[in-house]
Protein backbone atom coordinates (compact mmCIF):
# COMPACT_ATOMS: atom_id res chain seq x y z
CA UNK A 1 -53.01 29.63 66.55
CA UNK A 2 -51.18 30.06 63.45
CA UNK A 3 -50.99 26.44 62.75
CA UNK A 4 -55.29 26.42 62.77
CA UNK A 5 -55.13 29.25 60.20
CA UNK A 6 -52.83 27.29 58.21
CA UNK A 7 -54.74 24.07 58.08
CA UNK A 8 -57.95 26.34 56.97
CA UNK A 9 -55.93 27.72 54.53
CA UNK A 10 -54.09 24.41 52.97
CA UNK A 11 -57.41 22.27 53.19
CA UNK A 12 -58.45 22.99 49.81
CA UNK A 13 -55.27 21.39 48.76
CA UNK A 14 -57.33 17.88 49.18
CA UNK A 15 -59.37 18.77 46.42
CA UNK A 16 -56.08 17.83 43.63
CA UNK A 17 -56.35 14.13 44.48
CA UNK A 18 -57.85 11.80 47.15
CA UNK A 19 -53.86 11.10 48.13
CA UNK A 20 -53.78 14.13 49.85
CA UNK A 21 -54.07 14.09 53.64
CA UNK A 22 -55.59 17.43 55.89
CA UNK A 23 -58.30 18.05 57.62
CA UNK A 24 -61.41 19.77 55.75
CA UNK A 25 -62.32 23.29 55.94
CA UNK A 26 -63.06 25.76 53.22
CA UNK A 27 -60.54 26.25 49.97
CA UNK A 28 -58.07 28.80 49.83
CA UNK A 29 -57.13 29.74 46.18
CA UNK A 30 -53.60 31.02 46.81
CA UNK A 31 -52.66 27.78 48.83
CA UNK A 32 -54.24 25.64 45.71
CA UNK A 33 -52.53 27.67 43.24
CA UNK A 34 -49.35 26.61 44.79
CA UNK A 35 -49.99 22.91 45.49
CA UNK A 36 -50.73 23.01 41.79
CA UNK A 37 -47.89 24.03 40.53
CA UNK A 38 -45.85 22.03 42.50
CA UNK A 39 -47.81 19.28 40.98
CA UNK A 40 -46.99 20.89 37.52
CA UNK A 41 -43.30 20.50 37.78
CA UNK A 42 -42.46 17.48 35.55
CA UNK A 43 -40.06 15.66 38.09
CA UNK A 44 -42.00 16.39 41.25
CA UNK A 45 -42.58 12.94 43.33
CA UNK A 46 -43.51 13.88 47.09
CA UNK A 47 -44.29 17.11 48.92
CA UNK A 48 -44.67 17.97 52.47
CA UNK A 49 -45.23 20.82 54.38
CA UNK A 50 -45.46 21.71 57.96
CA UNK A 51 -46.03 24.86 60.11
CA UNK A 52 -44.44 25.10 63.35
CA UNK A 53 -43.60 21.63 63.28
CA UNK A 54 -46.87 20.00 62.07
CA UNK A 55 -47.63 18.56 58.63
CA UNK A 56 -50.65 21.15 57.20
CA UNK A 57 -50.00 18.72 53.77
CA UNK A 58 -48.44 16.24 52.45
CA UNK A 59 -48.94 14.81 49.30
CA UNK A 60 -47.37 11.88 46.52
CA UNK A 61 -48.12 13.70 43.13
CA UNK A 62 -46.60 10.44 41.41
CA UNK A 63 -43.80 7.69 42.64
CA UNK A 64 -43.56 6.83 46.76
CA UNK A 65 -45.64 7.60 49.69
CA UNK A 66 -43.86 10.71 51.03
CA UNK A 67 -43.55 8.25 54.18
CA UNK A 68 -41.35 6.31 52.03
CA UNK A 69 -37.67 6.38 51.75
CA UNK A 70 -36.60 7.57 48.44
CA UNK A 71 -32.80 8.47 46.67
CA UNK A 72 -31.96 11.92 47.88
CA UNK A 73 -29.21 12.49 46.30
CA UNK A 74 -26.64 15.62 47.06
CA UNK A 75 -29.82 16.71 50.00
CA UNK A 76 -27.91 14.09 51.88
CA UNK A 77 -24.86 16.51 52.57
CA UNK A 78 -27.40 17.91 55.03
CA UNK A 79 -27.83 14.89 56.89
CA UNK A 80 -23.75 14.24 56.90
CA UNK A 81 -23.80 17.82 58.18
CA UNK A 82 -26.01 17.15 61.27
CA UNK A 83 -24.05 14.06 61.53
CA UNK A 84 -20.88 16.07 62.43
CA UNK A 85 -22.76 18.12 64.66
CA UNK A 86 -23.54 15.21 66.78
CA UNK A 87 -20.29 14.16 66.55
CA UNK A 88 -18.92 16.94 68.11
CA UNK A 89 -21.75 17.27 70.80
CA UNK A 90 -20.67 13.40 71.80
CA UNK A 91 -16.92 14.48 72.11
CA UNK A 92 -16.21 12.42 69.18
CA UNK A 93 -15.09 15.13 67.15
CA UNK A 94 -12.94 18.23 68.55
CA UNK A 95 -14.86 20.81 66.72
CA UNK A 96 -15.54 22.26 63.27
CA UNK A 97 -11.56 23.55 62.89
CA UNK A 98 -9.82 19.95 63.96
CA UNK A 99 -7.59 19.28 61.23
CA UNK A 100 -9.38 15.96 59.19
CA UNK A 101 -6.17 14.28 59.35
CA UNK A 102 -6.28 14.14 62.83
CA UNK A 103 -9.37 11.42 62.60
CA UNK A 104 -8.23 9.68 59.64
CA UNK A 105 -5.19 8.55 60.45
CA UNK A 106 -3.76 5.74 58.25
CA UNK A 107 -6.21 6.73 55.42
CA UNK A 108 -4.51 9.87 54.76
CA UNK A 109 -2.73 8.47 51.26
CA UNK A 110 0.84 9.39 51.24
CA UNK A 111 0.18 10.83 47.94
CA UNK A 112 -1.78 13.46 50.20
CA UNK A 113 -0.40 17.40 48.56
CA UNK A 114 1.76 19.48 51.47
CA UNK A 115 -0.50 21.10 53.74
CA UNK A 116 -3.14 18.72 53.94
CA UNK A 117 -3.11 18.74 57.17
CA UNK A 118 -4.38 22.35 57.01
CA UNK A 119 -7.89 20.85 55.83
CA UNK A 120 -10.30 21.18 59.03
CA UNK A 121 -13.10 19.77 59.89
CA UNK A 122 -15.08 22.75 58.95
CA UNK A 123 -13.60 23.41 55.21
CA UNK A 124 -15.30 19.89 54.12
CA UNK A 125 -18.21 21.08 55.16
CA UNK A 126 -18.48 24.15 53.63
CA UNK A 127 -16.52 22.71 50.20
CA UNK A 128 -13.84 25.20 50.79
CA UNK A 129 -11.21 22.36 50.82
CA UNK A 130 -9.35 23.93 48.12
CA UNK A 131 -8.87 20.57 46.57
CA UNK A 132 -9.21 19.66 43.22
CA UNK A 133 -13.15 18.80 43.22
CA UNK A 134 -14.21 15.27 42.70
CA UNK A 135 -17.84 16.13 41.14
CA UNK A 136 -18.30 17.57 37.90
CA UNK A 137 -16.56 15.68 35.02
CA UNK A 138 -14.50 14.33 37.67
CA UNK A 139 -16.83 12.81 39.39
CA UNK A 140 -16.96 9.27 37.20
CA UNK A 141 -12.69 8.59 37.51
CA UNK A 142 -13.40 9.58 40.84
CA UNK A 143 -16.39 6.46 41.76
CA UNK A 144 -14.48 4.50 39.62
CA UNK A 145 -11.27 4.57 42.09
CA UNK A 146 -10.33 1.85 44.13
CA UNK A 147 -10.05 4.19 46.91
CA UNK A 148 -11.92 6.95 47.36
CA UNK A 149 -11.06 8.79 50.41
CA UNK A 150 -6.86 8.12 49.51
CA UNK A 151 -8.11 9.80 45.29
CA UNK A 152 -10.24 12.93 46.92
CA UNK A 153 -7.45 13.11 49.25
CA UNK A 154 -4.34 12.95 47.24
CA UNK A 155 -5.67 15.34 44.64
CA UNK A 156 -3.48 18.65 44.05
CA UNK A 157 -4.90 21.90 45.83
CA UNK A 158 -6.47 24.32 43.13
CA UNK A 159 -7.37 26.79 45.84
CA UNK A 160 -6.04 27.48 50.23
CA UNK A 161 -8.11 26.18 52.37
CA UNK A 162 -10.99 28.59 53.15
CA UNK A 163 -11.06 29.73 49.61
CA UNK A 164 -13.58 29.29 47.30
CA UNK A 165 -16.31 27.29 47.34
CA UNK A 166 -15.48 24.14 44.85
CA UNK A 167 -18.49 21.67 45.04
CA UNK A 168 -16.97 18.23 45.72
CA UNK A 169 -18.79 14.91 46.94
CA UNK A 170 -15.37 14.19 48.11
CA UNK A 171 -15.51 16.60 50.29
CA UNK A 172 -18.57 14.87 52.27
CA UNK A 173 -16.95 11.28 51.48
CA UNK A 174 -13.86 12.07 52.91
CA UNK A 175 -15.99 13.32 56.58
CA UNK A 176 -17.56 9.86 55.92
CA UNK A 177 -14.42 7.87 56.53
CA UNK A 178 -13.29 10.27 59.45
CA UNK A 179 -16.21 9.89 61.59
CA UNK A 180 -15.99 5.81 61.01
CA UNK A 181 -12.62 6.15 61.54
CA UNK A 182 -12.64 8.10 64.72
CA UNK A 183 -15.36 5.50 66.25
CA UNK A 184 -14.60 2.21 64.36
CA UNK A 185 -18.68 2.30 63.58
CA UNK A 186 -19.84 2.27 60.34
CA UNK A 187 -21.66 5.82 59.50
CA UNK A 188 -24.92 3.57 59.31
CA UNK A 189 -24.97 2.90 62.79
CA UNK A 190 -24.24 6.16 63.24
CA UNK A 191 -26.53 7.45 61.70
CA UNK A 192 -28.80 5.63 62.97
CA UNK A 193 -28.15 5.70 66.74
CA UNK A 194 -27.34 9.59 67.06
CA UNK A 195 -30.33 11.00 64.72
CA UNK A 196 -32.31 8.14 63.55
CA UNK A 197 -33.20 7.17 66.51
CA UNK A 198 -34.09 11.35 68.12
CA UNK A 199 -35.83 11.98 64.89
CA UNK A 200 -37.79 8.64 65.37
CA UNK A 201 -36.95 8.18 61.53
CA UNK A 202 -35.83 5.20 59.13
CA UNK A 203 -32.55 5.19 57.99
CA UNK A 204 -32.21 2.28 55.18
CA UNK A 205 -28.56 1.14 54.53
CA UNK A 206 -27.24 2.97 51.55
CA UNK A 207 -24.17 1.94 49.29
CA UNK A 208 -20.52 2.26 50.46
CA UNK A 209 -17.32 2.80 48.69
CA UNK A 210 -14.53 -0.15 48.18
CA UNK A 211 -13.04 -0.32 51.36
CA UNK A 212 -17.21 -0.46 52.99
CA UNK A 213 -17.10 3.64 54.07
CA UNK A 214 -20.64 4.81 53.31
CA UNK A 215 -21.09 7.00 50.53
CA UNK A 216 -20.89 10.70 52.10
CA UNK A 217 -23.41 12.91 51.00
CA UNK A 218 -24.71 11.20 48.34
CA UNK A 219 -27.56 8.93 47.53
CA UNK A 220 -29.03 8.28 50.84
CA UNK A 221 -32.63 6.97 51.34
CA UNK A 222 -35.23 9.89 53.42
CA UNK A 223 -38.72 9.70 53.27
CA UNK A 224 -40.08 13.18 53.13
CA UNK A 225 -41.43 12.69 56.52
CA UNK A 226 -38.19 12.53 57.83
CA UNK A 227 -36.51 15.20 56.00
CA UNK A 228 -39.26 17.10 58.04
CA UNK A 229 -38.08 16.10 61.12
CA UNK A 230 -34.16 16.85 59.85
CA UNK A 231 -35.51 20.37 59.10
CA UNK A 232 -37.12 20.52 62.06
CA UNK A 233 -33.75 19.86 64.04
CA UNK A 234 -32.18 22.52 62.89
CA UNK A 235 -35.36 25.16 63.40
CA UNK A 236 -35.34 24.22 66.67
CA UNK A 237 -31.59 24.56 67.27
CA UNK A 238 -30.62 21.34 67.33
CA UNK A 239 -33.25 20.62 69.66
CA UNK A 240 -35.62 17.68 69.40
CA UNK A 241 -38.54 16.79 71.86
CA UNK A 242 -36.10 18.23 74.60
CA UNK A 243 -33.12 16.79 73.94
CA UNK A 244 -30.27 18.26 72.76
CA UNK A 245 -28.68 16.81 69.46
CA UNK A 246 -26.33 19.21 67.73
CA UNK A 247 -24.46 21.27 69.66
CA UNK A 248 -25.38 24.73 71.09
CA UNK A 249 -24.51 26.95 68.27
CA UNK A 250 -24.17 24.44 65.72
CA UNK A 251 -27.51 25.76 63.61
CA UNK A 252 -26.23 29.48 63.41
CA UNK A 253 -22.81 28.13 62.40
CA UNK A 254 -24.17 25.94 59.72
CA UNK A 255 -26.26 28.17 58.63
CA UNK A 256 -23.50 31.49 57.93
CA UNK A 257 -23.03 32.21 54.72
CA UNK A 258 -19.26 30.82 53.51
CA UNK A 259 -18.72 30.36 50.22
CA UNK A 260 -20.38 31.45 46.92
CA UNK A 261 -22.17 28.45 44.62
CA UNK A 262 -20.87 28.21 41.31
CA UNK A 263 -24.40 27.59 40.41
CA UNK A 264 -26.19 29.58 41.16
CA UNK A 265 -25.85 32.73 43.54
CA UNK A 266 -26.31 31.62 47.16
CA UNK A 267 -23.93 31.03 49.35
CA UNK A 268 -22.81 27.80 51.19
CA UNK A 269 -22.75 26.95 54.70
CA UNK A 270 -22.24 23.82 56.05
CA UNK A 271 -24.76 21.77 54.03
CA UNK A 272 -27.09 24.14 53.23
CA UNK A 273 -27.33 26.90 50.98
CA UNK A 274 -28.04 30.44 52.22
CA UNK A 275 -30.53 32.39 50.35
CA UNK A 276 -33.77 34.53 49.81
CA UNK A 277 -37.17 34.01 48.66
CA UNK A 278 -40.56 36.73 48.63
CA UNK A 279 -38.22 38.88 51.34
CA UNK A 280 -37.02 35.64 53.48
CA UNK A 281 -34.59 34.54 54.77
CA UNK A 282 -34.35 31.15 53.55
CA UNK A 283 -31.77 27.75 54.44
CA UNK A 284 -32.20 24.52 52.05
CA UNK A 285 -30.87 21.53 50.87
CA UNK A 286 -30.26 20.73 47.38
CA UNK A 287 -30.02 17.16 45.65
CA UNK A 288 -30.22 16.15 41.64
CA UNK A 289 -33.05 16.18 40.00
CA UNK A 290 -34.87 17.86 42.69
CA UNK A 291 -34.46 16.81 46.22
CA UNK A 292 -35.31 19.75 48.52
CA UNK A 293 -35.44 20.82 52.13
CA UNK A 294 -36.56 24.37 52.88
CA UNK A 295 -36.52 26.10 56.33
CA UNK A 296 -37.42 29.30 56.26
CA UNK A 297 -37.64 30.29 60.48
CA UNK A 298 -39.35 33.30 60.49
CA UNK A 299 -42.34 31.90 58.91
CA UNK A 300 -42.01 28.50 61.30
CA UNK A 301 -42.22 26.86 57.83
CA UNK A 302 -40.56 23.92 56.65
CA UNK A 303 -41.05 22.04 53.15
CA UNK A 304 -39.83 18.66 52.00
CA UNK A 305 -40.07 18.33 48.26
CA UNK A 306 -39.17 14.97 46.64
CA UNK A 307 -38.49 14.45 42.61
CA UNK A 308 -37.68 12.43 40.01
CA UNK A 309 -33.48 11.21 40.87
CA UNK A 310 -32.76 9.84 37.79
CA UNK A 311 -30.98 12.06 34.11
CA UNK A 312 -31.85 14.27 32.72
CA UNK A 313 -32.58 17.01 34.73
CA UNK A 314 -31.95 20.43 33.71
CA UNK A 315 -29.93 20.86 37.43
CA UNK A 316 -29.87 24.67 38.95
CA UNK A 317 -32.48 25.62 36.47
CA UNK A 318 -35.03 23.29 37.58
CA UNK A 319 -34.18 24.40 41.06
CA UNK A 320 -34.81 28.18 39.87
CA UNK A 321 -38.48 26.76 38.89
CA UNK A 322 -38.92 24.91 42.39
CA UNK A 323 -37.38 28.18 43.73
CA UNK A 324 -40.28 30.28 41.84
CA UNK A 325 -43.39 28.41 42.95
CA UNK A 326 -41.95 28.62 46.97
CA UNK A 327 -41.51 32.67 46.39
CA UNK A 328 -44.54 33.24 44.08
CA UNK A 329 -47.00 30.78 45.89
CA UNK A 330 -46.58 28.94 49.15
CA UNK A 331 -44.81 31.53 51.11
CA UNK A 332 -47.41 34.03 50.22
CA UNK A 333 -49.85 31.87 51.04
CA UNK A 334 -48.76 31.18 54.48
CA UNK A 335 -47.32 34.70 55.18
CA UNK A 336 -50.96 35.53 54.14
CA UNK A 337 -52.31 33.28 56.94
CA UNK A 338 -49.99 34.12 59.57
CA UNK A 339 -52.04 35.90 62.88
């Protein structure tokens, strides 16, 4: 199997620290190199990687055990993402072009620009809103509110709906507050009863906004185990030990290119960016400082790479290095290996 090749292959990987956890076999310099310079990156914490859904390595090259929950930052939006998608497989939520307003209800500030009821479901996902963003050197006025959904909300439109991609925590905030809205539970339970509990994973409780919403999309607590299994969902269209999670669908729609990243340029689904890496196809997550989720499907791979969360970090050109050492190491490595 391709998995037994793989373990071969990554086993020399145990030979960086004692920390590291595989079984033993003979060293495999290409695998090595790129363990190594994962372990070179100044910020990098955690890293796991599995092959058709088994960990081949993991390893803590400084801070937590990568079965640890850690800050993930903006990688979070993935999770809210999924979060939808169950949502909408429970009935809970219409589908990806309800109209937002529709589930919030009374939050909707009456501030709110005309034609904010042309905002759907889908557009906050894909942070093509057209509202004026709330990250950036907005993003401090923005925390600093005393009401966060009613400020990203009641913010003028800069761009229609279905325009451009304009990066907004807001955007993930505001999906947040509709979901608790539309089932008077708190997005921790939710999150914990429609994924937490599939995924078998830990969800700590994470901070909330003034009025007790749960942050959206931002500073969440995954161990890299459980990013895994997040990844893991969506390789296996929404699919987890038989049981359907996200809807039918739900991974291809996530994962079409929308709009373009400022950043960088990818494109944007919903939650994940769309791009390319050694001549693959290739969906991941991206928080500060260098939380990342990779699933790249034809290779059955999936990586879970944990940093440092806290300033300064030198943003979309650290995740140009990260980038690098996935296209110029591991996924040569385990194309290399594959039967």
């Amino acid at each position: 199997m391709q998995r037994d090749i793989i373990i071969t292959l990554i086993a020399a990987l145990l030979t960086l620290s004692p920390q590291a956890s595989l079984a033993t076999a003979e060293p495999a310099r290409p695998v090595a190199q790129a363990a190594e310079q994962f372990g070179e990156l100044e910020r990098t914490h955690g890293l796991v990687v599995a092959i058709e859904g088994e960990i081949v390595f993991e390893h803590a090259f400084a801070g937590p055990a990568v079965d640890e929950p850690v800050n993930v930052k903006s990688l979070a939006k993935i999770f809210l993402a999924a979060l939808v998608g169950a949502a909408i497989e429970r009935g809970v939520v219409a589908g990806a072009d309800q109209p937002v307003v529709e589930l919030l209800g009374e939050r909707v500030p009456a501030e709110a620009p005309a034609g904010i009821d042309r905002v759907t479901i889908g557009h906050l996902l894909s942070m093509q809103a057209g509202l004026e963003p709330t990250s950036g050197s907005n993003y401090g006025t923005w925390v600093a509110s005393d009401d966060w959904i009613a400020d990203a909300l009641g913010r003028p439109f800069i761009d229609e709906p279905g325009g451009h991609m304009l990066y907004s925590t807001g955007n993930s905030h505001i999906l947040s507050g509709a979901l608790t809205e539309a089932t008077e539970t708190s997005t921790l339970a939710l999150a914990r009863a429609w994924l937490g509990n599939p995924l078998n994973i830990s969800i700590p409780d994470w901070p909330t906004d003034p009025q007790g919403i749960h942050f959206g999309g931002n500073n969440m607590r995954l161990s890299p185990h459980a990013l895994i299994r997040l990844g893991e969902l969506y390789r296996n269209d929404g699919v987890v030990d038989g049981r359907r999670v996200l809807p039918e669908g739900w991974v291809e729609t996530s994962w079409a290119p929308r709009g373009q990243s400022q950043y960088h340029d990818d494109y944007y689904g919903y939650g994940w960016f769309v791009g390319e890496l050694a001549g693959e196809r290739v969906y991941y997550g991206w928080g500060f400082g260098g939380q990342v989720l990779y699933v790249v499907p034809s290779l059955a791979l999936t990586v879970a790479l944990t940093s440092d969360p806290t300033p300064p970090s030198p943003r979309s050109a650290y995740l140009a290095r990260i980038h690098e050492v996935m296209a110029e190491y591991l996924i040569p490595a385990v194309r290399e290996a594959a039967p």
